[in-house]
C-alpha atoms as a PDB file:
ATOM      1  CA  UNK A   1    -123.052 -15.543  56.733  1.00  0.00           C
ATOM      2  CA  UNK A   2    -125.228 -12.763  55.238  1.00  0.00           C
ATOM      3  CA  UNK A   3    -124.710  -9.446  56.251  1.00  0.00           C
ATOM      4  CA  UNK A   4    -128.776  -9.307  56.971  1.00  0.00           C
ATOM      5  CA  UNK A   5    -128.321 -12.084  59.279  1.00  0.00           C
ATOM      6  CA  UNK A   6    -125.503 -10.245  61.552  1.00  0.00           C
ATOM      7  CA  UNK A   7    -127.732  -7.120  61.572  1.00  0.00           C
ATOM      8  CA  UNK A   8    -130.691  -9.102  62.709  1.00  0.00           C
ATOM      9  CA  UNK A   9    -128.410 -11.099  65.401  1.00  0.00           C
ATOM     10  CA  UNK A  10    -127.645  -7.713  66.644  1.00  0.00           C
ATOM     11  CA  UNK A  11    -131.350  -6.403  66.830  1.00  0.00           C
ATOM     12  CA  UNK A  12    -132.823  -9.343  68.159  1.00  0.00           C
ATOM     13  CA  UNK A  13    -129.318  -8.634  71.324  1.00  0.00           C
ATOM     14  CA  UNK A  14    -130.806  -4.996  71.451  1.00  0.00           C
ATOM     15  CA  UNK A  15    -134.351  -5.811  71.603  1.00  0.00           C
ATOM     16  CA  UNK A  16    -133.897  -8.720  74.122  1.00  0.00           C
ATOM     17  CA  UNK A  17    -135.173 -11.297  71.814  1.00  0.00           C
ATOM     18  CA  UNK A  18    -131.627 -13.176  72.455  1.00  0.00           C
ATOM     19  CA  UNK A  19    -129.817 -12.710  75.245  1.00  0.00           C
ATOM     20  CA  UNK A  20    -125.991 -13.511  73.786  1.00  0.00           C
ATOM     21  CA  UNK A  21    -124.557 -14.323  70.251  1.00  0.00           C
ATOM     22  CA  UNK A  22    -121.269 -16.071  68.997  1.00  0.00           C
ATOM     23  CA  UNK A  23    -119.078 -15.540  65.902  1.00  0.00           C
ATOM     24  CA  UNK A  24    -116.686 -17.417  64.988  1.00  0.00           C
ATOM     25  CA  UNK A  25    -113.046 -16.466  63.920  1.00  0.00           C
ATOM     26  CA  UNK A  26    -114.401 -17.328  60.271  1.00  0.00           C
ATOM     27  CA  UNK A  27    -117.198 -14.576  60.040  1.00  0.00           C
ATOM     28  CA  UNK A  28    -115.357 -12.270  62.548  1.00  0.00           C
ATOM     29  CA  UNK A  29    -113.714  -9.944  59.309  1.00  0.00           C
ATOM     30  CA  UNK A  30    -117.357 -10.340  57.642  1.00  0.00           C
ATOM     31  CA  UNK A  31    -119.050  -8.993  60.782  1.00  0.00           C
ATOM     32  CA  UNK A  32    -116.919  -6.641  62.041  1.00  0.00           C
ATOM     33  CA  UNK A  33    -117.768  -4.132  59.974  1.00  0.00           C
ATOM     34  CA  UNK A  34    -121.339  -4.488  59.937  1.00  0.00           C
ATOM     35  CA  UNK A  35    -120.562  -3.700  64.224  1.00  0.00           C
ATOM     36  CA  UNK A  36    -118.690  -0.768  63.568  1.00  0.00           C
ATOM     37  CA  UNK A  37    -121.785   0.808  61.386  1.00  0.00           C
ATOM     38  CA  UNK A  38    -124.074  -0.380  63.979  1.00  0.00           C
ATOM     39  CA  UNK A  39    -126.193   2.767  65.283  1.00  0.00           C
ATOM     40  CA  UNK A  40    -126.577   1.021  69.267  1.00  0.00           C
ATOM     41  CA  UNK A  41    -122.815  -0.695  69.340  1.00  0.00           C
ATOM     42  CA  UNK A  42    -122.088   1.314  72.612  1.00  0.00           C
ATOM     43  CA  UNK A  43    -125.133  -1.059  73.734  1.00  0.00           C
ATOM     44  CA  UNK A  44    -123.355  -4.216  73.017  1.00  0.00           C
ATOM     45  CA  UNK A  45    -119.968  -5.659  74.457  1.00  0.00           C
ATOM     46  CA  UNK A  46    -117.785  -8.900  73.034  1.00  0.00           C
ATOM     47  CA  UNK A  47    -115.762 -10.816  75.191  1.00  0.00           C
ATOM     48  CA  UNK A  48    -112.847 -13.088  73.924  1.00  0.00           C
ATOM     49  CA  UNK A  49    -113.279 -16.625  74.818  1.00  0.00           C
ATOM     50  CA  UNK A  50    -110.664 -19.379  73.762  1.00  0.00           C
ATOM     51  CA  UNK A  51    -110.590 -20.715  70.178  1.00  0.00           C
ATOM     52  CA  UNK A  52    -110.988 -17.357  68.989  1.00  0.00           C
ATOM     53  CA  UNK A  53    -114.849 -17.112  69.478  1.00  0.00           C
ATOM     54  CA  UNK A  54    -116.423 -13.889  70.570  1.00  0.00           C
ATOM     55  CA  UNK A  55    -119.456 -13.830  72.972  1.00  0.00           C
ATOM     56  CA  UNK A  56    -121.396 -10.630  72.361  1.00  0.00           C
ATOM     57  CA  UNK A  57    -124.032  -9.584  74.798  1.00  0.00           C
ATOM     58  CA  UNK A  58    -125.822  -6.392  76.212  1.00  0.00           C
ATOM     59  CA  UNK A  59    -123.746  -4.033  78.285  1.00  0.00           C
ATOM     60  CA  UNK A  60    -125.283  -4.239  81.813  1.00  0.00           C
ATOM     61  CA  UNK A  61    -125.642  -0.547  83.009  1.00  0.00           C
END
């Protein structure tokens, strides 16, 4: 998956556009560091679900 795409996925979670996103185990190492340079990442939490897919959504405050 493009990096573009991941950044938009995350956007579109910050502005509200999407409510939830999944990666797969596949793209995690291609995503995770496009996350980790991610200005609003405090914003956004993944949770572990089985098969190794990760369910990332906005933190509720």
């Amino acid at each position: 998956m493009p990096e573009e795409k991941f950044e938009q996925l995350l956007d579109d979670l910050r502005t509200k556009k999407i409510d939830h996103f999944e990666i797969t185990p596949e793209n995690f190492q291609e995503f995770q560091p496009i996350f980790h340079a991610y200005a609003y990442r405090s914003q956004i939490e993944g949770k572990a679900q089985r098969g190794g897919k990760i369910t990332y959504q906005l933190r509720e405050r």
